[in-house]
PDB file of N, CA and C in Angstrom:
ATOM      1  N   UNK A   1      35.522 126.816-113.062  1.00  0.00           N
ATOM      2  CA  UNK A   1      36.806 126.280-113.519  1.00  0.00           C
ATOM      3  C   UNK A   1      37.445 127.276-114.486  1.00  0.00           C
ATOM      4  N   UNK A   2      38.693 127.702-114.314  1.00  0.00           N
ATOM      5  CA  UNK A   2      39.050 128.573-115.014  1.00  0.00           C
ATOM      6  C   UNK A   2      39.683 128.055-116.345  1.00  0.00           C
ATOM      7  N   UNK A   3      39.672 129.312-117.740  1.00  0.00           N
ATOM      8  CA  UNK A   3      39.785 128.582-118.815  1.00  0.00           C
ATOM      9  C   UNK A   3      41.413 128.790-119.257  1.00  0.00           C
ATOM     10  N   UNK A   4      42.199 127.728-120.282  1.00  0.00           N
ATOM     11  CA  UNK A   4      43.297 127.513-120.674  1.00  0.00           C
ATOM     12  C   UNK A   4      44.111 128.953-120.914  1.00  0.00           C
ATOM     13  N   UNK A   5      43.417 129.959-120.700  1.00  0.00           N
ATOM     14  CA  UNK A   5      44.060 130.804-121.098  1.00  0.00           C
ATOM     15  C   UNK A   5      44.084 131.965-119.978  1.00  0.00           C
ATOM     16  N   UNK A   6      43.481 131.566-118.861  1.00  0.00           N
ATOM     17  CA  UNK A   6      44.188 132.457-117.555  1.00  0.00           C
ATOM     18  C   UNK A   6      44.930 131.511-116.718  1.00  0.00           C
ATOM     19  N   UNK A   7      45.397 130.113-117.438  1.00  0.00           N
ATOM     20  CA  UNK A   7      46.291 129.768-116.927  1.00  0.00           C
ATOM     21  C   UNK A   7      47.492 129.687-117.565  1.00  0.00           C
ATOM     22  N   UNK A   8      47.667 129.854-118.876  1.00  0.00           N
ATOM     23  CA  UNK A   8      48.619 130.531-119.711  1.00  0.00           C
ATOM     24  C   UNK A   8      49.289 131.440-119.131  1.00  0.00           C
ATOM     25  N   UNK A   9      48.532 132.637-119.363  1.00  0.00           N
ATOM     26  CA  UNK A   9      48.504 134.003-118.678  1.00  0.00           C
ATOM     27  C   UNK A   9      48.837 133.949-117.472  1.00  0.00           C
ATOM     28  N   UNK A  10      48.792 133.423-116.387  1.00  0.00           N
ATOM     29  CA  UNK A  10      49.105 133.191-115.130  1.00  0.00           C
ATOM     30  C   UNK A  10      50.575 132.526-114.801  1.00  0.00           C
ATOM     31  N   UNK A  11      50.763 131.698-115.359  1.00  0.00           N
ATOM     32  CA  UNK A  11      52.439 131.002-115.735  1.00  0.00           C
ATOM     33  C   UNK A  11      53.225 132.172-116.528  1.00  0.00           C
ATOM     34  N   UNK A  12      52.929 132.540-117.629  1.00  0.00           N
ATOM     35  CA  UNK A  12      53.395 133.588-118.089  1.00  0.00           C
ATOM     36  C   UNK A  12      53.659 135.060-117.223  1.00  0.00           C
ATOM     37  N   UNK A  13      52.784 135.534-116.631  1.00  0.00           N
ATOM     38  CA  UNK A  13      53.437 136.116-115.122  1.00  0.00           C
ATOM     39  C   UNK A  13      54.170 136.036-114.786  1.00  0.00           C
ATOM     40  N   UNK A  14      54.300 135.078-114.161  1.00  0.00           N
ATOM     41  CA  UNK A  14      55.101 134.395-113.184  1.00  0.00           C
ATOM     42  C   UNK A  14      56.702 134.117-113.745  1.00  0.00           C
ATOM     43  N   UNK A  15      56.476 133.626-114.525  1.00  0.00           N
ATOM     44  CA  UNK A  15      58.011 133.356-115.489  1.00  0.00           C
ATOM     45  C   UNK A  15      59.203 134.428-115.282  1.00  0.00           C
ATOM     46  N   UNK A  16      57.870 134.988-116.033  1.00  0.00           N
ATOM     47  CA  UNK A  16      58.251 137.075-116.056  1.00  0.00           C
ATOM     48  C   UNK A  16      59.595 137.739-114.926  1.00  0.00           C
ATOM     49  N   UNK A  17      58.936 137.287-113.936  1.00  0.00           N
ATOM     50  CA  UNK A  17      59.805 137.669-112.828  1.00  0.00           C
ATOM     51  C   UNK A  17      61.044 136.701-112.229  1.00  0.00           C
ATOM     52  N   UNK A  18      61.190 135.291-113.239  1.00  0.00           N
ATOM     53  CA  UNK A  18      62.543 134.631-113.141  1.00  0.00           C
ATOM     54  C   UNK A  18      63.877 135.774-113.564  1.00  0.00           C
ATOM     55  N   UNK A  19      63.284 136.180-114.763  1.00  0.00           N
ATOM     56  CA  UNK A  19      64.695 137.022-115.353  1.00  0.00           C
ATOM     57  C   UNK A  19      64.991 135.551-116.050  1.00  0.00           C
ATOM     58  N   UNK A  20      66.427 136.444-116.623  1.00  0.00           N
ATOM     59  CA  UNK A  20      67.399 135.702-118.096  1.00  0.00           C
ATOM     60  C   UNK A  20      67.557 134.155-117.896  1.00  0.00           C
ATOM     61  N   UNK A  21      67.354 133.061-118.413  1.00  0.00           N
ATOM     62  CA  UNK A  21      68.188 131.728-117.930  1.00  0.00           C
ATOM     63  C   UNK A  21      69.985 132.056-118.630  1.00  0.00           C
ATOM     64  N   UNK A  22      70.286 131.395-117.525  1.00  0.00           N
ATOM     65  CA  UNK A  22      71.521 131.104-118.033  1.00  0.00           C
ATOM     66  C   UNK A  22      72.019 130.740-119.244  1.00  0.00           C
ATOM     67  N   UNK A  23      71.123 130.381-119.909  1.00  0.00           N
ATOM     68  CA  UNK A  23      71.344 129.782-121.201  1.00  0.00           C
ATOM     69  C   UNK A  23      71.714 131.038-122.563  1.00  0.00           C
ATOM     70  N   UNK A  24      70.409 132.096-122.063  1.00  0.00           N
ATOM     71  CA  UNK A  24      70.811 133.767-122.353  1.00  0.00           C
ATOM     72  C   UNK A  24      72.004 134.000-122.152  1.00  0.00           C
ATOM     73  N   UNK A  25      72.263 133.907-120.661  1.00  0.00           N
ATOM     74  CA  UNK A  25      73.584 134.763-120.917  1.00  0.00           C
ATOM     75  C   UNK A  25      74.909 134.313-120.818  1.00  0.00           C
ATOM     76  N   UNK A  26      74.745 132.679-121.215  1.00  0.00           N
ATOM     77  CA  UNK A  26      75.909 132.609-121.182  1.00  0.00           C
ATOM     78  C   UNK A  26      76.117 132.988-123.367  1.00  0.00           C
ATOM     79  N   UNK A  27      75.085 133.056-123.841  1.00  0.00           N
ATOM     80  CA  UNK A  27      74.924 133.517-125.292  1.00  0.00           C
ATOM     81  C   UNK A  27      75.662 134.379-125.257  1.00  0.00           C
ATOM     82  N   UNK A  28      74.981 134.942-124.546  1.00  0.00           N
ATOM     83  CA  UNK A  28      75.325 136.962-124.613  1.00  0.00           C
ATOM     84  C   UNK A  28      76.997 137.034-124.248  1.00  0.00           C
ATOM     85  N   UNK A  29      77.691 136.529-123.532  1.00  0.00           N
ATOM     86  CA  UNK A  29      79.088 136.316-123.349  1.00  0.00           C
ATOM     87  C   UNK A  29      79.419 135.783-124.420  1.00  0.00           C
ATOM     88  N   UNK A  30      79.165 134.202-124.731  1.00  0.00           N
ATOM     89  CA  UNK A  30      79.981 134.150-126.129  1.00  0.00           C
ATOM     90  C   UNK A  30      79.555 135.048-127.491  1.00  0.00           C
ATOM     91  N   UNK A  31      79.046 135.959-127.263  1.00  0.00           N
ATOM     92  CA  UNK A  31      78.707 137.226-128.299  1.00  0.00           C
ATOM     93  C   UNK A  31      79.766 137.765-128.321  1.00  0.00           C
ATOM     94  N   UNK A  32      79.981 138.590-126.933  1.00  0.00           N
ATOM     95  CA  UNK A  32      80.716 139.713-126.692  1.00  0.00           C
ATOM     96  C   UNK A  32      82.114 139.355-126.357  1.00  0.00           C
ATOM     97  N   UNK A  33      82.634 137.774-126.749  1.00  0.00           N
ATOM     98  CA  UNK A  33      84.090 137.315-126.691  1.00  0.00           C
ATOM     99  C   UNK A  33      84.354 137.133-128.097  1.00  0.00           C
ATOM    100  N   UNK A  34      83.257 136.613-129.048  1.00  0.00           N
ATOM    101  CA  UNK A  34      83.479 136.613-130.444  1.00  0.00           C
ATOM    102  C   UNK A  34      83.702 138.021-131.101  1.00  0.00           C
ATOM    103  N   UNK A  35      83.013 138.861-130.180  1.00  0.00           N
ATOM    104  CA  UNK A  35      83.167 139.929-131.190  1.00  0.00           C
ATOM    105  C   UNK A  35      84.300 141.103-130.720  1.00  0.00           C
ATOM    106  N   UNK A  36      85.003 140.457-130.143  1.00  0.00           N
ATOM    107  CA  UNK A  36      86.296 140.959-128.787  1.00  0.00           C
ATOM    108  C   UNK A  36      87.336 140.075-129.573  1.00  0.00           C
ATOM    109  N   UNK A  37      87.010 139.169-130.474  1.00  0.00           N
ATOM    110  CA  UNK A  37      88.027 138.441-131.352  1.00  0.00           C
ATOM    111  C   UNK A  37      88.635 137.557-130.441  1.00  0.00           C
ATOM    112  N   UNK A  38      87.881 137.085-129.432  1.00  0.00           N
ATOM    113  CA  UNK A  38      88.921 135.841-128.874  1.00  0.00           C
ATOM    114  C   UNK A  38      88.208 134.219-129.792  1.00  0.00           C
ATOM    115  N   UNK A  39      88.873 133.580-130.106  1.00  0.00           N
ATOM    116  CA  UNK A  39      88.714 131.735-130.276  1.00  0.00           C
ATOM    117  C   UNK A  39      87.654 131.054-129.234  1.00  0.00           C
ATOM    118  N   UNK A  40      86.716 130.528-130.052  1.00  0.00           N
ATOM    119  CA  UNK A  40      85.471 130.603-128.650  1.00  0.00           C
ATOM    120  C   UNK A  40      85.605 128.882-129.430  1.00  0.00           C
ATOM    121  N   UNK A  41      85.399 127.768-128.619  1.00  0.00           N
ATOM    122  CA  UNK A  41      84.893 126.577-128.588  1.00  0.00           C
ATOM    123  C   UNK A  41      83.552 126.376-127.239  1.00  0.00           C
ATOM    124  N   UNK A  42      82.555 126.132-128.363  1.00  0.00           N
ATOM    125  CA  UNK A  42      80.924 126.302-127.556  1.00  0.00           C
ATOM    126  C   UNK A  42      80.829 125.017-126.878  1.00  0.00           C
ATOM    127  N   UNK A  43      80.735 125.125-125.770  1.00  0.00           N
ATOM    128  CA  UNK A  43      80.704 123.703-124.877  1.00  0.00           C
ATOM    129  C   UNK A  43      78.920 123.376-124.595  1.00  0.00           C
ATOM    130  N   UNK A  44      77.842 124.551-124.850  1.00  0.00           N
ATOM    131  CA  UNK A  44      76.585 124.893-124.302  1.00  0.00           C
ATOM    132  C   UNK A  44      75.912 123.925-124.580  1.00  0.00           C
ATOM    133  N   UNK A  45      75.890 122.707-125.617  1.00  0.00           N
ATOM    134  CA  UNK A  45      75.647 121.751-125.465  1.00  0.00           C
ATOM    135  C   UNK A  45      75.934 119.925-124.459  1.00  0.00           C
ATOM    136  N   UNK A  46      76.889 120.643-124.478  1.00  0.00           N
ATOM    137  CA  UNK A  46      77.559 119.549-123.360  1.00  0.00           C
ATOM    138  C   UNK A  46      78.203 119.071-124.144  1.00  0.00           C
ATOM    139  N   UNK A  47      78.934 119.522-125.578  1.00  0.00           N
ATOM    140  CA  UNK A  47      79.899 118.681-126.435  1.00  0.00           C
ATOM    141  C   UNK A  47      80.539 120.608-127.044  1.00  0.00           C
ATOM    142  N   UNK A  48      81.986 119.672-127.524  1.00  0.00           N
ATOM    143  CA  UNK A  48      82.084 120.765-127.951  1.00  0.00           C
ATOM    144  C   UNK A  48      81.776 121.206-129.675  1.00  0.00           C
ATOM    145  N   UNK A  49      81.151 122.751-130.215  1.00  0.00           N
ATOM    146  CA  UNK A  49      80.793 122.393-131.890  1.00  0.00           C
ATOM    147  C   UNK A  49      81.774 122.082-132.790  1.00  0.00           C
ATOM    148  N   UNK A  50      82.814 121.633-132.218  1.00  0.00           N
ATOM    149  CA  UNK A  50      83.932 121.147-133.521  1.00  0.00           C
ATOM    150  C   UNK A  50      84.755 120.400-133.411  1.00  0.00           C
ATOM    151  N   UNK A  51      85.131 119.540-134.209  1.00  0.00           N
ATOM    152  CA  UNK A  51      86.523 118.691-133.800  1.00  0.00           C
ATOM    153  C   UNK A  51      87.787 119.195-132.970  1.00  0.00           C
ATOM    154  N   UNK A  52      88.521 118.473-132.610  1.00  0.00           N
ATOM    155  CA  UNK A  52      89.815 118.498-132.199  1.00  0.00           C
ATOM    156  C   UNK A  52      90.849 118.521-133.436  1.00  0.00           C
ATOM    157  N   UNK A  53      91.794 119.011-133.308  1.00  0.00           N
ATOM    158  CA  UNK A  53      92.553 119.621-134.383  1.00  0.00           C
ATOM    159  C   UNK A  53      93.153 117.955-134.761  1.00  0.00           C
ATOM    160  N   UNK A  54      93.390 117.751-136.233  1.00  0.00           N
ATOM    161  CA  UNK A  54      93.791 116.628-136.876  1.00  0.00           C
ATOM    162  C   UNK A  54      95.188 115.442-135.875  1.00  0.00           C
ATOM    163  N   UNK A  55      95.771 116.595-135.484  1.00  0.00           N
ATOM    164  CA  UNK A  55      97.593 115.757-134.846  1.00  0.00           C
ATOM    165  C   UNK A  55      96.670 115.456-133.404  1.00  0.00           C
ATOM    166  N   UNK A  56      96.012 116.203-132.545  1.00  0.00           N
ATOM    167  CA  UNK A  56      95.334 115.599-131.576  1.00  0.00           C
ATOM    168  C   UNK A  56      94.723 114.160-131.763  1.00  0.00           C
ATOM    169  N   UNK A  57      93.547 114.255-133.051  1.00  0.00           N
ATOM    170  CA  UNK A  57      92.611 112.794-133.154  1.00  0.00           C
ATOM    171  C   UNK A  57      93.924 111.847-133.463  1.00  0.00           C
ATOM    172  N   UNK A  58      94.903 112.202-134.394  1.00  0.00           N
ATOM    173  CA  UNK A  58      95.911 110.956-134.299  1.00  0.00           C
ATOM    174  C   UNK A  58      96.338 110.254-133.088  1.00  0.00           C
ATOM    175  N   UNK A  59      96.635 111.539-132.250  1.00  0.00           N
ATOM    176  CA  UNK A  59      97.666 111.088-130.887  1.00  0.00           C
ATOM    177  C   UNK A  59      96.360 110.002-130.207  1.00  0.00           C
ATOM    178  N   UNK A  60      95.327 110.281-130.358  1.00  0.00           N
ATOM    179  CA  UNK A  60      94.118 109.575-129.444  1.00  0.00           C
ATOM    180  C   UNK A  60      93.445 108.573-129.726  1.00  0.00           C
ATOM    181  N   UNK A  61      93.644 108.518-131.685  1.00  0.00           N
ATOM    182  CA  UNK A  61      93.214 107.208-132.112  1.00  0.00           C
ATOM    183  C   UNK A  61      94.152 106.443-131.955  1.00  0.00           C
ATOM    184  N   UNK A  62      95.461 106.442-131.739  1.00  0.00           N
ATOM    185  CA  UNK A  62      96.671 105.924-131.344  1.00  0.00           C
ATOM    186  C   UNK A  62      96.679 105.336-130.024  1.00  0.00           C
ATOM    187  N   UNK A  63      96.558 106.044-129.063  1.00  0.00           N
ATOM    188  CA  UNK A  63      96.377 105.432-127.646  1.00  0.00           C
ATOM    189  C   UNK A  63      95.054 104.923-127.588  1.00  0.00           C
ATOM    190  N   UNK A  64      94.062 105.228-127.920  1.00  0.00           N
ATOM    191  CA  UNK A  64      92.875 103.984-128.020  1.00  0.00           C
ATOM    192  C   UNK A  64      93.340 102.994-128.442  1.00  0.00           C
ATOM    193  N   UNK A  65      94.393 102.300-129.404  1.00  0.00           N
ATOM    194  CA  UNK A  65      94.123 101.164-129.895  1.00  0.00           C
ATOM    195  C   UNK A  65      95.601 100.406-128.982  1.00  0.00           C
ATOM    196  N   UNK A  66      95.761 101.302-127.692  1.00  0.00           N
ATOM    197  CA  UNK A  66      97.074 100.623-127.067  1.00  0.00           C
ATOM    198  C   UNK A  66      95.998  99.756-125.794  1.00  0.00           C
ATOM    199  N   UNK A  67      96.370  98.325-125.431  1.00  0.00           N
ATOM    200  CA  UNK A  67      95.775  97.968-124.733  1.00  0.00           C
ATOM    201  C   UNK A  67      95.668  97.765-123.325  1.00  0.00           C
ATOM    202  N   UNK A  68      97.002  98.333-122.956  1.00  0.00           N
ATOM    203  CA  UNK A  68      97.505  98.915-121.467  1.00  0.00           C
ATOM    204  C   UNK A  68      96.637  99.810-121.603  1.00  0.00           C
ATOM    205  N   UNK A  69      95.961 101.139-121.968  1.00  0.00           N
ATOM    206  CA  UNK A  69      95.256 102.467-121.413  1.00  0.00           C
ATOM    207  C   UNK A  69      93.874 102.061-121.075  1.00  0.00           C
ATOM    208  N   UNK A  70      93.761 100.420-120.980  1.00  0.00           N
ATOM    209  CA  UNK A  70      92.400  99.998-120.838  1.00  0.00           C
ATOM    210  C   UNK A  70      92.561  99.337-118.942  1.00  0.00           C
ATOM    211  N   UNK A  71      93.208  99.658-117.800  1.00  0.00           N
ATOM    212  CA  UNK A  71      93.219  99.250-116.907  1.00  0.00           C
ATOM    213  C   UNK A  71      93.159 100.111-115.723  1.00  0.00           C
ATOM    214  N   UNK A  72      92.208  99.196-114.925  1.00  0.00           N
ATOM    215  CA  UNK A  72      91.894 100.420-113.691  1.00  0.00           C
ATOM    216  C   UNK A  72      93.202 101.015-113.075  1.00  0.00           C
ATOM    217  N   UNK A  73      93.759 102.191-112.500  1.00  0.00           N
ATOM    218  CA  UNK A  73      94.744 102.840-112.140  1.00  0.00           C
ATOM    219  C   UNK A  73      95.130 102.227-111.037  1.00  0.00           C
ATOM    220  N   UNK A  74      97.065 102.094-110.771  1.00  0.00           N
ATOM    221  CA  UNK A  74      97.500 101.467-109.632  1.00  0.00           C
ATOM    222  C   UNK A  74      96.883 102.465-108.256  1.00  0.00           C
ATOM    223  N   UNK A  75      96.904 101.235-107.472  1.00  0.00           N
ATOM    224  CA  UNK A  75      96.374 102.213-105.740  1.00  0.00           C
ATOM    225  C   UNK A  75      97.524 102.285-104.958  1.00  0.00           C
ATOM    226  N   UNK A  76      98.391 102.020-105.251  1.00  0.00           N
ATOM    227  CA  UNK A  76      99.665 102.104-104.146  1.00  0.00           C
ATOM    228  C   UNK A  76      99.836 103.678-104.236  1.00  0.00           C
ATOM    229  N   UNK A  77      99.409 104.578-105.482  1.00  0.00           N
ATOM    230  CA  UNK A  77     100.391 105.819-105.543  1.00  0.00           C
ATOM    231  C   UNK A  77     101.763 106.280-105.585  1.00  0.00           C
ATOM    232  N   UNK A  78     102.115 107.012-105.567  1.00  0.00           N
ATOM    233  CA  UNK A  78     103.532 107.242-105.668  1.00  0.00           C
ATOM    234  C   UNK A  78     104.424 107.304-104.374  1.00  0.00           C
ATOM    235  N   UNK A  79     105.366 106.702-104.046  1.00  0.00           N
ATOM    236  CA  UNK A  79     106.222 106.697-102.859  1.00  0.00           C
ATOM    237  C   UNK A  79     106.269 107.862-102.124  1.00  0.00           C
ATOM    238  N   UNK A  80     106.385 109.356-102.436  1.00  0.00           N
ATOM    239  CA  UNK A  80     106.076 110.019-101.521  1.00  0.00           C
ATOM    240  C   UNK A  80     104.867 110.697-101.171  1.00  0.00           C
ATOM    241  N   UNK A  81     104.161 110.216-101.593  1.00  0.00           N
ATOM    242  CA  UNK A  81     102.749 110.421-101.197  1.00  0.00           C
ATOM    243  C   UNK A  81     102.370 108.761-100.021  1.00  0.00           C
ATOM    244  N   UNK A  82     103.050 108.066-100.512  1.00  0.00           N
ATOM    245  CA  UNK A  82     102.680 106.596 -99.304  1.00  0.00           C
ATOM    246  C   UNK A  82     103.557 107.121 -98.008  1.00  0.00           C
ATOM    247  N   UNK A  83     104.767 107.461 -98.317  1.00  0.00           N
ATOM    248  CA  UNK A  83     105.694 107.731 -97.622  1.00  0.00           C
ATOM    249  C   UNK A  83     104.672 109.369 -96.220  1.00  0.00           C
ATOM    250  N   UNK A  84     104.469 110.095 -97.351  1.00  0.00           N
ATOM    251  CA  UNK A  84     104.195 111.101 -96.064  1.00  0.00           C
ATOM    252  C   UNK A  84     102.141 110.879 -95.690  1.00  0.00           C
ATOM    253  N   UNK A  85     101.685 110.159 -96.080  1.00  0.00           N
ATOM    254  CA  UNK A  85     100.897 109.353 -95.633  1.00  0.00           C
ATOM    255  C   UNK A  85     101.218 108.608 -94.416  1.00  0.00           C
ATOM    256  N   UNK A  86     101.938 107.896 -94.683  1.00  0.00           N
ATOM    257  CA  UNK A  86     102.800 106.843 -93.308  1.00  0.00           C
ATOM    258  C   UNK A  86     102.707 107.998 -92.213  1.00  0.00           C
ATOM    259  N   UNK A  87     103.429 108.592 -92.389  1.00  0.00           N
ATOM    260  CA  UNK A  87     104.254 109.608 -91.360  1.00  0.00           C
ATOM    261  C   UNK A  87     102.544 110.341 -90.540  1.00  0.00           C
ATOM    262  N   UNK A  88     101.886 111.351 -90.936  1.00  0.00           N
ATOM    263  CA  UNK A  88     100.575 111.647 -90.891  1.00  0.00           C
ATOM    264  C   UNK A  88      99.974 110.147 -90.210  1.00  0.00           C
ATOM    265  N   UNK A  89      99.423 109.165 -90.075  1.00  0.00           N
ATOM    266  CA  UNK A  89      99.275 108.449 -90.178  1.00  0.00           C
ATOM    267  C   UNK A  89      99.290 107.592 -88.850  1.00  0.00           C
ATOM    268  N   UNK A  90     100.815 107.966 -88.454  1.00  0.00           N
ATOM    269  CA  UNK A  90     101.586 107.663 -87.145  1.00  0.00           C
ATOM    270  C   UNK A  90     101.669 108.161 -86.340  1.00  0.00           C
ATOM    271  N   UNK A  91     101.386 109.531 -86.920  1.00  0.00           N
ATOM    272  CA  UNK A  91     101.217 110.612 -85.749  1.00  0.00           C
ATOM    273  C   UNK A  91      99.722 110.791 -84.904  1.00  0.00           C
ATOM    274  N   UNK A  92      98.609 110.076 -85.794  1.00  0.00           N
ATOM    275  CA  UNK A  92      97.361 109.863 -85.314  1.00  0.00           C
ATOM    276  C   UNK A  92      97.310 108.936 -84.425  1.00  0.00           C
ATOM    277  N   UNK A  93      97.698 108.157 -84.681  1.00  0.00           N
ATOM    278  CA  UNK A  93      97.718 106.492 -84.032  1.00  0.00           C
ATOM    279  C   UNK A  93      98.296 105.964 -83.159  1.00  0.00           C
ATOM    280  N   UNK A  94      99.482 106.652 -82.913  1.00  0.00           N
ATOM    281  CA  UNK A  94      99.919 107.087 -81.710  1.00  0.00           C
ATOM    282  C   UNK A  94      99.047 107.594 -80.206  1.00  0.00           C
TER     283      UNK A  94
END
């Protein structure tokens, strides 16, 4: 039975030859955009690291507390989208 540490060693190999995760390089880009002086908001968590600018959270704590923005969206769509739907539609079925 082989011991904990040629199976260490053995995974460790192996790894070896994945190369960078993505997680590297998407680093290594927001390095070389920070230091290129562009405005970087880090999404790499799945959030972004900072608030939304103050007049944004207003506009949004504002429409959160409207109680129309709480309803599933109409399905009719807009008339010319029903309209050239129809048309498409007629020409199949025909």
């Amino acid at each position: 039975m082989p011991n904990q540490t040629s199976k260490r060693s053995w995974r460790a190999d192996k790894l070896s030859q994945i190369g960078s995760s993505i997680f590297a390089e998407v680093s290594e880009w927001k390095q070389e955009a920070l230091q290129a002086g562009r405005h970087i908001i880090d999404l790499s968590i799945g959030s972004p690291d900072r608030g939304p600018s103050a007049d944004i959270r207003e506009v949004l704590s504002q429409e959160a507390l409207k109680e129309d923005n709480y309803t599933y969206p109409g399905t009719r769509g807009i008339a010319e989208f029903r309209e050239q739907s129809a048309v498409g539609w007629s020409a199949v079925l025909v």
